[in-house]
Protein backbone atom coordinates (compact mmCIF):
# COMPACT_ATOMS: atom_id res chain seq x y z
CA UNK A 1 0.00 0.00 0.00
CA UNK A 2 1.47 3.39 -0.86
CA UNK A 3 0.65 6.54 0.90
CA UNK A 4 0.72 10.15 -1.16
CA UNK A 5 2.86 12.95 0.25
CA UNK A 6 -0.46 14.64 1.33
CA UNK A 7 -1.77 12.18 3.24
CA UNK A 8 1.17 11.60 5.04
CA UNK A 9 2.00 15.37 5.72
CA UNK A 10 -2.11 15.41 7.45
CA UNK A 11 -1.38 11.96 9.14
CA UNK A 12 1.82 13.56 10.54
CA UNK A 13 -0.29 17.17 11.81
CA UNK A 14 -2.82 14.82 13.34
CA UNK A 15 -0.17 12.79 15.12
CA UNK A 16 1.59 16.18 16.89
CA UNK A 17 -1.77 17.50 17.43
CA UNK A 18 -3.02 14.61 19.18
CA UNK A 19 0.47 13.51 21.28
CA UNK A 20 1.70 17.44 21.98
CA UNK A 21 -1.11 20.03 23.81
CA UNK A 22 1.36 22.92 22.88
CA UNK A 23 1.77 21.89 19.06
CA UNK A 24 -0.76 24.06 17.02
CA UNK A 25 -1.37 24.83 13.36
CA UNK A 26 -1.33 28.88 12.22
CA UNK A 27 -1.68 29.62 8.48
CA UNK A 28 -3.53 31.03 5.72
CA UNK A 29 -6.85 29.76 5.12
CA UNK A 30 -5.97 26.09 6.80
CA UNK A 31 -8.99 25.93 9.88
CA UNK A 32 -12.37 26.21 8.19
CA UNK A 33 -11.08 25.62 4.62
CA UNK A 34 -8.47 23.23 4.85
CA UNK A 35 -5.35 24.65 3.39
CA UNK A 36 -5.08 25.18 -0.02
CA UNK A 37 -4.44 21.38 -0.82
CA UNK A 38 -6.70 20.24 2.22
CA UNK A 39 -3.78 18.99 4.05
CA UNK A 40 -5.55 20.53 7.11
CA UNK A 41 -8.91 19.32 6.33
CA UNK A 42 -11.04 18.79 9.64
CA UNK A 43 -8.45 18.99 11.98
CA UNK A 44 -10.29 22.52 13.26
CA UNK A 45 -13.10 20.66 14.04
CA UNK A 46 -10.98 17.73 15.59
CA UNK A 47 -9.08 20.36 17.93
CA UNK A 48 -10.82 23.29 18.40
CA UNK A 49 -8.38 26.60 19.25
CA UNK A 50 -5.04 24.63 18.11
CA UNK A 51 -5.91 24.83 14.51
CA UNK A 52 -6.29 28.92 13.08
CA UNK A 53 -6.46 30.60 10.27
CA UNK A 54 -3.80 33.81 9.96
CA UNK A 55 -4.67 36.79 8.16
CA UNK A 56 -2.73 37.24 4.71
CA UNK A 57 0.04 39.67 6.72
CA UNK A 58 3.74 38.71 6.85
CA UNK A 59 3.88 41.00 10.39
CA UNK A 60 1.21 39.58 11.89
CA UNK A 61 2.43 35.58 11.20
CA UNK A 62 6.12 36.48 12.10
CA UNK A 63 4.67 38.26 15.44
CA UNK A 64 2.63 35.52 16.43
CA UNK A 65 5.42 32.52 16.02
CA UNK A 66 7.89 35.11 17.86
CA UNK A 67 5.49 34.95 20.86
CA UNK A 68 4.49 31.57 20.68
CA UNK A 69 8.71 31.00 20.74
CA UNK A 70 8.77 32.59 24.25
């Protein structure tokens, strides 16, 4: 059985999310849509808060991955 690149890049998401509380996912369009590929597909649903959508502004991702570094 073979397994696509996209399948197991959303296996490997679900895995963090569900072994790691601090892991979250922050990017463009990936809670309620999916990602652009649907890589994130349902994983909003499957962990509320820990999966977000960012607005399309470079400042605003860099800002929020510098505090979520501290």
């Amino acid at each position: 059985m073979s397994v696509t690149y996209l399948e197991a890049i959303r296996a490997a998401q679900e895995k963090a999310l569900q072994d790691d509380p601090n892991v979250f996912l922050y990017g463009q369009d990936i809670g309620r849509f999916g990602g652009a590929f649907k890589a994130t597909r349902n994983l909003a649903e499957k962990f509320p808060g820990r999966v977000m959508d960012s607005p399309i502004s470079e400042d605003a991702m860099v800002g929020l991955a510098v505090g979520a570094a501290l």
